[in-house]
PDB file of N, CA and C in Angstrom:
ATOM      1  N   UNK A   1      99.580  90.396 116.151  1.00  0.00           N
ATOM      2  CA  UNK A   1     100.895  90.224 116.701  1.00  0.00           C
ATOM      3  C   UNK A   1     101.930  90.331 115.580  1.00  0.00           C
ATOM      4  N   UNK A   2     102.746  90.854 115.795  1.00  0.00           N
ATOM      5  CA  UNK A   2     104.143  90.898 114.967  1.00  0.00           C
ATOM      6  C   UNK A   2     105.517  89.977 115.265  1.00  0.00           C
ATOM      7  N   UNK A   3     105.597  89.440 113.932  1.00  0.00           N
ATOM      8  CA  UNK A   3     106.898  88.657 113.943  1.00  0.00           C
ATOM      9  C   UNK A   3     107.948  89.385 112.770  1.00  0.00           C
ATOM     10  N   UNK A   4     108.909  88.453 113.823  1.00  0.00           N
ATOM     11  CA  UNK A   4     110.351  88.159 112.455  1.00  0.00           C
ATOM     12  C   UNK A   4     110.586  87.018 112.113  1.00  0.00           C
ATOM     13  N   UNK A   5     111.166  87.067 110.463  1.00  0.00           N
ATOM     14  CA  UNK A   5     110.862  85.998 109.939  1.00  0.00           C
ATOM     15  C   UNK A   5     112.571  86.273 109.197  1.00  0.00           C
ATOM     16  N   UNK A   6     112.980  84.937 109.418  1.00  0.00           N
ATOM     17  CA  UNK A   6     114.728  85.156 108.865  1.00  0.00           C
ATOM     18  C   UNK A   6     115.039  84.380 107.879  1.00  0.00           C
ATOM     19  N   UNK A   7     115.316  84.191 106.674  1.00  0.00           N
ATOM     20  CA  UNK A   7     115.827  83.862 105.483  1.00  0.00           C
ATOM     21  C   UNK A   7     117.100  83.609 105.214  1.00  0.00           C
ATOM     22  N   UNK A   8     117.941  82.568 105.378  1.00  0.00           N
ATOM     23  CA  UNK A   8     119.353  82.476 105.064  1.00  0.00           C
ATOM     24  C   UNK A   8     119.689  81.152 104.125  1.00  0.00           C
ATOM     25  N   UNK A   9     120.235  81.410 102.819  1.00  0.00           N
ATOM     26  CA  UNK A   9     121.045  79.913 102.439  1.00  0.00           C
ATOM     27  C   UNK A   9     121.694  80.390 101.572  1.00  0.00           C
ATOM     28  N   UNK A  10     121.921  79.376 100.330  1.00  0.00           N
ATOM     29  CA  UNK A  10     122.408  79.856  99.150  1.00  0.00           C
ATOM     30  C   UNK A  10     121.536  80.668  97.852  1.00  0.00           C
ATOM     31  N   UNK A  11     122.025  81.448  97.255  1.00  0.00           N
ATOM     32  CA  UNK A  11     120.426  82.201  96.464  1.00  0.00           C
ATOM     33  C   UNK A  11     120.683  81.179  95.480  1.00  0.00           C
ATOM     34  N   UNK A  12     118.704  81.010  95.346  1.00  0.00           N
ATOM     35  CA  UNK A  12     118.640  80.641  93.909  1.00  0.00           C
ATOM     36  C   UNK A  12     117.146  81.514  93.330  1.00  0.00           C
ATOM     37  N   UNK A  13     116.868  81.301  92.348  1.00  0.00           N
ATOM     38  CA  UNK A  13     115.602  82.163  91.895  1.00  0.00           C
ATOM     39  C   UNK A  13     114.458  81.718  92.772  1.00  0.00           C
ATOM     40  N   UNK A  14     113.674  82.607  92.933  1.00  0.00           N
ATOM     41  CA  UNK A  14     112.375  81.960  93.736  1.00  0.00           C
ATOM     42  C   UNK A  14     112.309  82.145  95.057  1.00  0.00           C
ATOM     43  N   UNK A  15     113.144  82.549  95.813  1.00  0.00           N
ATOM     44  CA  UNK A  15     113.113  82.529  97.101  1.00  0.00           C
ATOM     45  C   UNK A  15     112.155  83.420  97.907  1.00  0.00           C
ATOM     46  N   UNK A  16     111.902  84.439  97.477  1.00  0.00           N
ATOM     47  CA  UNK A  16     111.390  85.213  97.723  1.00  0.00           C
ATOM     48  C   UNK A  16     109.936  85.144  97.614  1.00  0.00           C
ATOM     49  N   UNK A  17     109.495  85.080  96.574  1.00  0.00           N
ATOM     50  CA  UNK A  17     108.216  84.537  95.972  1.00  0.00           C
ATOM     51  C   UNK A  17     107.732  83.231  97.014  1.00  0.00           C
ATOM     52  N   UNK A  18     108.269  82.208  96.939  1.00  0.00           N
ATOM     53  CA  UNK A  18     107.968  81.032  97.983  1.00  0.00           C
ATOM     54  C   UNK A  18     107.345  81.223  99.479  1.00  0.00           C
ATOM     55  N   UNK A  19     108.707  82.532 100.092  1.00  0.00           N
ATOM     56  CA  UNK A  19     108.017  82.532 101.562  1.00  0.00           C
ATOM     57  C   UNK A  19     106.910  83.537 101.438  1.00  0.00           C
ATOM     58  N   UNK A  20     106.958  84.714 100.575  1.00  0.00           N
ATOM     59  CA  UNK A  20     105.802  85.681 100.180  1.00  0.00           C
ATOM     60  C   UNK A  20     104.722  84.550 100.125  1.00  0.00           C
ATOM     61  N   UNK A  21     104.545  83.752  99.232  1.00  0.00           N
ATOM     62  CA  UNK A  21     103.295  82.827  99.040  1.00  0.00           C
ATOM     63  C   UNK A  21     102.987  81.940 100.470  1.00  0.00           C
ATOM     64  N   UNK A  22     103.959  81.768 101.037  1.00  0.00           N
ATOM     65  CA  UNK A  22     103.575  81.261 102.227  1.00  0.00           C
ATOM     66  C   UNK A  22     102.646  81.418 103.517  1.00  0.00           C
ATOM     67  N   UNK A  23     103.747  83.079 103.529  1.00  0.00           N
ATOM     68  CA  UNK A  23     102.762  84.240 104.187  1.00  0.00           C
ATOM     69  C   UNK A  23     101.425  84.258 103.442  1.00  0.00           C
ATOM     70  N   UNK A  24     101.279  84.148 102.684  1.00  0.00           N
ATOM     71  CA  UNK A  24      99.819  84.677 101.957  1.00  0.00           C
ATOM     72  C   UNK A  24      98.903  83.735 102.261  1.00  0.00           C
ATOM     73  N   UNK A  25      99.334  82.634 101.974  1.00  0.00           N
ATOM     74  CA  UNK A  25      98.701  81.338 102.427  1.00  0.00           C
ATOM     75  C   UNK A  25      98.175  81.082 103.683  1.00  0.00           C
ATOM     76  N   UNK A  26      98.774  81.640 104.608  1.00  0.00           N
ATOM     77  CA  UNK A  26      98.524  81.802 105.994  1.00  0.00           C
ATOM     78  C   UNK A  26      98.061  83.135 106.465  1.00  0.00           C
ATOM     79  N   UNK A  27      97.601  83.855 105.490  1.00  0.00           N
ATOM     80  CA  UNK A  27      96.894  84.682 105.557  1.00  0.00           C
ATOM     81  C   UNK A  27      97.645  86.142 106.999  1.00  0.00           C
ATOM     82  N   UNK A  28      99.084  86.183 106.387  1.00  0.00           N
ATOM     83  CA  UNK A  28     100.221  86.711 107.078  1.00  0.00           C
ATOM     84  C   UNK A  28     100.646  87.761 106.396  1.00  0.00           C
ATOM     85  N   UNK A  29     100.621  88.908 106.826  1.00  0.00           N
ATOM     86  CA  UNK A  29     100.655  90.792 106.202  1.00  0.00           C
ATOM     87  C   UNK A  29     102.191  90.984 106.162  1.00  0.00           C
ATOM     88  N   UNK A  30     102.862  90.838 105.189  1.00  0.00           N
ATOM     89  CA  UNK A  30     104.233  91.507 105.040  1.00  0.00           C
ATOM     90  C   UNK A  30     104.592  92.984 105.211  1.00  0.00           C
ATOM     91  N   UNK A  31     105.100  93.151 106.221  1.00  0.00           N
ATOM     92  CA  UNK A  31     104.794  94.616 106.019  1.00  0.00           C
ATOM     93  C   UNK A  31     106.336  95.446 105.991  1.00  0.00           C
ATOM     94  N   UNK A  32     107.362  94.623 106.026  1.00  0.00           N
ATOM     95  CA  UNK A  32     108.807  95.110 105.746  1.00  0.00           C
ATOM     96  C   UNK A  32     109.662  93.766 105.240  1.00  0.00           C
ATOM     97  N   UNK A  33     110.734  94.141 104.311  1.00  0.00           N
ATOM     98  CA  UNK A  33     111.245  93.116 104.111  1.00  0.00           C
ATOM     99  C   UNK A  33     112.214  94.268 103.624  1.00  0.00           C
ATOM    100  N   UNK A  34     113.907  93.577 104.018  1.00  0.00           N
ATOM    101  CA  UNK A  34     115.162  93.771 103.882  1.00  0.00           C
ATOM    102  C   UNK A  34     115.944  92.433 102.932  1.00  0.00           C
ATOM    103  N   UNK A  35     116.776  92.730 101.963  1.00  0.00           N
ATOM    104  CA  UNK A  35     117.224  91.717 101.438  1.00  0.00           C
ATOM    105  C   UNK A  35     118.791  91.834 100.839  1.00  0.00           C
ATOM    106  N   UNK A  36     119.653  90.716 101.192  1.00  0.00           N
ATOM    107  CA  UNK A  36     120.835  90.689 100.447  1.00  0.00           C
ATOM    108  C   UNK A  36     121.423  89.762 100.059  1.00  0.00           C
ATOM    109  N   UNK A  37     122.396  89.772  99.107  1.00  0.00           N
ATOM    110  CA  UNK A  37     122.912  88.608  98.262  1.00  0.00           C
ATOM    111  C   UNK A  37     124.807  88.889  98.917  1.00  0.00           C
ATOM    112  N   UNK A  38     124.905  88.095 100.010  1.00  0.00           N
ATOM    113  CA  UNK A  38     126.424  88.664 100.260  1.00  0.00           C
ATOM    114  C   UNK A  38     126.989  87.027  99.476  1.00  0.00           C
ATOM    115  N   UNK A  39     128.391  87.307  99.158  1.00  0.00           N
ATOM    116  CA  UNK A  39     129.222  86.203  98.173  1.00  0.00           C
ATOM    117  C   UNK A  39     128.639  84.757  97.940  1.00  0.00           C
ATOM    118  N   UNK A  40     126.982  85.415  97.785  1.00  0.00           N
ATOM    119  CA  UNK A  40     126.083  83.802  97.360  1.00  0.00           C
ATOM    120  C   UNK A  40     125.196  83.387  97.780  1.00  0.00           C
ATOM    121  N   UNK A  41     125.423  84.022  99.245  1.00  0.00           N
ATOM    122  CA  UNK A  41     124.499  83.885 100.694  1.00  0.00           C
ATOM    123  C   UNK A  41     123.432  84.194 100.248  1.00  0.00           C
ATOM    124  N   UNK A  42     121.740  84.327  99.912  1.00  0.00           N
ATOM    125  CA  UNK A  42     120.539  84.814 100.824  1.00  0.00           C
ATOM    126  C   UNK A  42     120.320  84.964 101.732  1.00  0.00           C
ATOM    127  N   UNK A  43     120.238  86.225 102.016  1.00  0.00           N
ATOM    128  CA  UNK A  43     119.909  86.827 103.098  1.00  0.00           C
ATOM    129  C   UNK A  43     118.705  87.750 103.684  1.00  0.00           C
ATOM    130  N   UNK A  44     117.093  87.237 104.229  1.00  0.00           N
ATOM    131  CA  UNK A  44     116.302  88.364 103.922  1.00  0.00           C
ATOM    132  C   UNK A  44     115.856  88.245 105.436  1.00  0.00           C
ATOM    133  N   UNK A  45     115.110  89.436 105.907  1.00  0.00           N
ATOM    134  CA  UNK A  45     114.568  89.593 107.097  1.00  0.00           C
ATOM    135  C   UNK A  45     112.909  90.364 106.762  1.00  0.00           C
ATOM    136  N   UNK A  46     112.057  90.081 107.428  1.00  0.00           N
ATOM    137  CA  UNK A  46     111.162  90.140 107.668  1.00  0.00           C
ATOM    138  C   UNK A  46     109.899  90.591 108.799  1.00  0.00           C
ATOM    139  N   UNK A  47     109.528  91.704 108.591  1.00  0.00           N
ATOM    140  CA  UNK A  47     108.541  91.692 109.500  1.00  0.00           C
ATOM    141  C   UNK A  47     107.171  91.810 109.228  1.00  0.00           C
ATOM    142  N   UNK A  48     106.456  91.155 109.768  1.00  0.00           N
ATOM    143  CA  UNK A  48     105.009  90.229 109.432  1.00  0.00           C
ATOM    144  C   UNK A  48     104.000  90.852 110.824  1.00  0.00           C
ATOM    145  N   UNK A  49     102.763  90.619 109.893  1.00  0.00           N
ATOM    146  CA  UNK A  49     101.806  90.584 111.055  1.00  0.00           C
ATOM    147  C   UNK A  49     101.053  89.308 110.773  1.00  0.00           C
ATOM    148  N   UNK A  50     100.931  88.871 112.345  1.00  0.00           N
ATOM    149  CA  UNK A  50     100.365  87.199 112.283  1.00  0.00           C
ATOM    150  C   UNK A  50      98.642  87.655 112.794  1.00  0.00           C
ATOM    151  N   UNK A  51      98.457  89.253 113.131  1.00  0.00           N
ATOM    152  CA  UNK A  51      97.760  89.332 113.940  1.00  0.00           C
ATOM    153  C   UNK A  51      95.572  88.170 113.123  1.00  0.00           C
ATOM    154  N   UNK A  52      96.101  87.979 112.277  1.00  0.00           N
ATOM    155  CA  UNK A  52      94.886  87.332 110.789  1.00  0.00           C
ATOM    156  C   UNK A  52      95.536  86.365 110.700  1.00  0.00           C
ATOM    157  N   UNK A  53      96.422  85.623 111.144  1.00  0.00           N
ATOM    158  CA  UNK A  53      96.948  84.130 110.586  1.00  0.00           C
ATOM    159  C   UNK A  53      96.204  83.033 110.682  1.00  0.00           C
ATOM    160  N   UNK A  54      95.538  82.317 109.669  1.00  0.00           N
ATOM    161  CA  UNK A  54      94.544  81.525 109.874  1.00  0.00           C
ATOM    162  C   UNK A  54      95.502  79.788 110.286  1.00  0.00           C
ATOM    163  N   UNK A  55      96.360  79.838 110.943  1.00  0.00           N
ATOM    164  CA  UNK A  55      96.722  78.580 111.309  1.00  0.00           C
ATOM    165  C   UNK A  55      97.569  78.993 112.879  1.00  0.00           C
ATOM    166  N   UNK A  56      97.563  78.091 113.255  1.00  0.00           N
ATOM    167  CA  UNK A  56      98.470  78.429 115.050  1.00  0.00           C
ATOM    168  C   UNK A  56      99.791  78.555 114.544  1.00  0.00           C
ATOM    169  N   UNK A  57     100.534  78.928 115.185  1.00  0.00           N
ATOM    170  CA  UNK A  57     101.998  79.944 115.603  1.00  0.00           C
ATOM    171  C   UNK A  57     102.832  78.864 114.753  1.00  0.00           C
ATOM    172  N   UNK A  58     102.307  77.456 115.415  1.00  0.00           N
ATOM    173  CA  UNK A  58     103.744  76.662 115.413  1.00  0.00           C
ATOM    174  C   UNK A  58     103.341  75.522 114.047  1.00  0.00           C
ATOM    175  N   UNK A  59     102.482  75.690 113.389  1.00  0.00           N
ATOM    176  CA  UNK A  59     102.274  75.504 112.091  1.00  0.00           C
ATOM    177  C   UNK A  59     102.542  76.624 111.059  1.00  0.00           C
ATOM    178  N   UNK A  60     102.323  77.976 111.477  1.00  0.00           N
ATOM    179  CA  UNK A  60     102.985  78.551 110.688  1.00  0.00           C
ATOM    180  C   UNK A  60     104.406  78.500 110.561  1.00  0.00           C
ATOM    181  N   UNK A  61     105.127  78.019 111.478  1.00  0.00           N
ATOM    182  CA  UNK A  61     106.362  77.863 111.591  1.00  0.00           C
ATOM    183  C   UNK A  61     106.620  76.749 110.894  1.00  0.00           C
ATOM    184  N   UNK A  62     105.977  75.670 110.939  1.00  0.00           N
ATOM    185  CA  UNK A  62     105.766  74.664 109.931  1.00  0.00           C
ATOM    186  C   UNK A  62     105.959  74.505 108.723  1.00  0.00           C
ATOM    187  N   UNK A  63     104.720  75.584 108.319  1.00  0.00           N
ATOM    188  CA  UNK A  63     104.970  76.012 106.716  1.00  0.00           C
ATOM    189  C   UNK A  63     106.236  76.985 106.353  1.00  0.00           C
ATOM    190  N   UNK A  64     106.581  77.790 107.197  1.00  0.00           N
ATOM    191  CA  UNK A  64     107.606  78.283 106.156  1.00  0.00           C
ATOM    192  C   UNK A  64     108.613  77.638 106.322  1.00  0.00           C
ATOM    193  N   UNK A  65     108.962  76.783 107.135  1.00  0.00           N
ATOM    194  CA  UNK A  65     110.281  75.764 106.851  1.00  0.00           C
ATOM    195  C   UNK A  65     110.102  74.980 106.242  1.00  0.00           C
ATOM    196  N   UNK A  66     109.250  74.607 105.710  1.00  0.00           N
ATOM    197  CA  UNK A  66     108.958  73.650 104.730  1.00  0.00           C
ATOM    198  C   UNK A  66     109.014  73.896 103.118  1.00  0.00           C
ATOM    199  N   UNK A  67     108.288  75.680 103.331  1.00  0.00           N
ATOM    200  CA  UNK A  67     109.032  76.226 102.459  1.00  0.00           C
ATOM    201  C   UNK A  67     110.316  76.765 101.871  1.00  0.00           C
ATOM    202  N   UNK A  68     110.652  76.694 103.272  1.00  0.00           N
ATOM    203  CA  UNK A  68     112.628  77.562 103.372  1.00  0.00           C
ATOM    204  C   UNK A  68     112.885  76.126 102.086  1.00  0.00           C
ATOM    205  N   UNK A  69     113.043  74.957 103.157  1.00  0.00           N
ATOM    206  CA  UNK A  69     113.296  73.459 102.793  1.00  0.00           C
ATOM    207  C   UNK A  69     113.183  73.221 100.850  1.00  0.00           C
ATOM    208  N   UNK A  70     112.316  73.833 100.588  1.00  0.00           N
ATOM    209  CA  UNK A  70     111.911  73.414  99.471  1.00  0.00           C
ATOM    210  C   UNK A  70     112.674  74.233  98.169  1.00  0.00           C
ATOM    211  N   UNK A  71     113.031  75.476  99.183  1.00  0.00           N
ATOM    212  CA  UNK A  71     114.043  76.334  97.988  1.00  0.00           C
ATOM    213  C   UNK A  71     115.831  76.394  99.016  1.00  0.00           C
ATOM    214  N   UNK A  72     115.938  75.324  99.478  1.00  0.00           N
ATOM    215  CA  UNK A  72     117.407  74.960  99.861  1.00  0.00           C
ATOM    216  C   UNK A  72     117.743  76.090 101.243  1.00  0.00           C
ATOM    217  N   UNK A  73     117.038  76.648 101.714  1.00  0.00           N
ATOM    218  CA  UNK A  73     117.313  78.325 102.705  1.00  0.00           C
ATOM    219  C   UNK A  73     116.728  77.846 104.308  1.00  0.00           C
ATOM    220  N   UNK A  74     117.273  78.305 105.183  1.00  0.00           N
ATOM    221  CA  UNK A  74     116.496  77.903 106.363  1.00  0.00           C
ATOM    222  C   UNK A  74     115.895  79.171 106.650  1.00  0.00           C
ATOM    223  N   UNK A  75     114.536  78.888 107.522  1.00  0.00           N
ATOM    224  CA  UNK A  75     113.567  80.360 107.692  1.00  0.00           C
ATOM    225  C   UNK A  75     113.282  80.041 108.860  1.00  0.00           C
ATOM    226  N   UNK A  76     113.397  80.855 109.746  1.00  0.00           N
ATOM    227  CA  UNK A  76     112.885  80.879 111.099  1.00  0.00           C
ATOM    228  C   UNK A  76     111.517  81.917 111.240  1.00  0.00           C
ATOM    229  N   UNK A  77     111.052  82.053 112.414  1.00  0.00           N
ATOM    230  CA  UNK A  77     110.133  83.400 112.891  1.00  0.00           C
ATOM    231  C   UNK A  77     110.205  83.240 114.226  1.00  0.00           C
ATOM    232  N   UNK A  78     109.917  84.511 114.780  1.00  0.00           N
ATOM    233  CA  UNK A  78     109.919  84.557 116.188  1.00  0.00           C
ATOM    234  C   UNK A  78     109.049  85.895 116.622  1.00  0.00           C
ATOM    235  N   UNK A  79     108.199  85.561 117.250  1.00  0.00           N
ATOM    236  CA  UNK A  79     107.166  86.588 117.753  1.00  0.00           C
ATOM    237  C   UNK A  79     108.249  87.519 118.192  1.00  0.00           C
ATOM    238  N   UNK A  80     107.716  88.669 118.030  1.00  0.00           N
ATOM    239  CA  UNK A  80     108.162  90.511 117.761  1.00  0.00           C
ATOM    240  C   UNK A  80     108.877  90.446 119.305  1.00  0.00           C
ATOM    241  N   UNK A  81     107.648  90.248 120.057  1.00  0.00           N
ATOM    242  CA  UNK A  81     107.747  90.472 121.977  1.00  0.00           C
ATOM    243  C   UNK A  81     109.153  89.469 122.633  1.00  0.00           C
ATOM    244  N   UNK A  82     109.293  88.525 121.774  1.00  0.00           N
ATOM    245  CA  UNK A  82     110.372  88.186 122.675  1.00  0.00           C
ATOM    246  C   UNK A  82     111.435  88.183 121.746  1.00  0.00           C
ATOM    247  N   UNK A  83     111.436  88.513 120.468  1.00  0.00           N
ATOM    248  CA  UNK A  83     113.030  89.318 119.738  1.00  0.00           C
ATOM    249  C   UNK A  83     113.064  90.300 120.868  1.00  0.00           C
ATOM    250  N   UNK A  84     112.046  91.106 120.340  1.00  0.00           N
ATOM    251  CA  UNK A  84     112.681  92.663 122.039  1.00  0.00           C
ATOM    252  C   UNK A  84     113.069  92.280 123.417  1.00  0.00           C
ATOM    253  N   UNK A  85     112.199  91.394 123.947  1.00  0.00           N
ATOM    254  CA  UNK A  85     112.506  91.065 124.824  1.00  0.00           C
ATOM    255  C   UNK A  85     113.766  90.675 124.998  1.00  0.00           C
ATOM    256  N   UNK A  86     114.512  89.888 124.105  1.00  0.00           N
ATOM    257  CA  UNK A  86     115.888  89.032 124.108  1.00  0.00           C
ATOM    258  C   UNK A  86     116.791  90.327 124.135  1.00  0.00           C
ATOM    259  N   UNK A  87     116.194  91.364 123.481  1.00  0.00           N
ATOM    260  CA  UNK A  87     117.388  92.488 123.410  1.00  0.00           C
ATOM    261  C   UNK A  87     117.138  93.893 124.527  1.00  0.00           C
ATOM    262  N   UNK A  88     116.318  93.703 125.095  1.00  0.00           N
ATOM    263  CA  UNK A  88     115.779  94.525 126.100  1.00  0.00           C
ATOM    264  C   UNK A  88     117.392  94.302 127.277  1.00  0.00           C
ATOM    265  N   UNK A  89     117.420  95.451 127.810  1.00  0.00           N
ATOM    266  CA  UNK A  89     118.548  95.845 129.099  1.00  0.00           C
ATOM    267  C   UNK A  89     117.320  95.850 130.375  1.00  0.00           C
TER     268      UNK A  89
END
């Protein structure tokens, strides 16, 4: 299964590295990542495959806010099917 995974706070070093290790940890396939620094902001987006994630949905969700948490950024994810879905006509 495919998710998005959203990255927003203030930049500091490390951010990147943190949720990467997260994903890894959870045994979660990065397979696109977009990134920007607007007047301070972090800003990254993400798309992942959970389809190998060795923990349930809502623990992985767990861990990367815990990780967002830990480098000051909030991180969401949201399964692929209902981002589209939300934007589907």
């Amino acid at each position: 299964m495919k998710a998005v995974i959203t990255v927003l706070g203030r930049d500091t070093v490390g951010i990147l590295s943190k949720i990467s290790g997260a994903c890894a940890d959870c045994n979660v396939n990065i397979e696109e990542v977009s990134q920007n620094i607007l007047g301070g902001t972090f800003a990254m987006i993400m798309v992942v495959d959970t389809s190998h994630c060795n923990v349930e949905f809502g623990q992985l969700q767990q861990t990367l806010s815990a990780a967002g948490a830990e480098k000051g950024v909030e991180v969401k994810i949201t399964r692929q099917e209902l981002y589209e879905a939300m934007h589907h006509i």
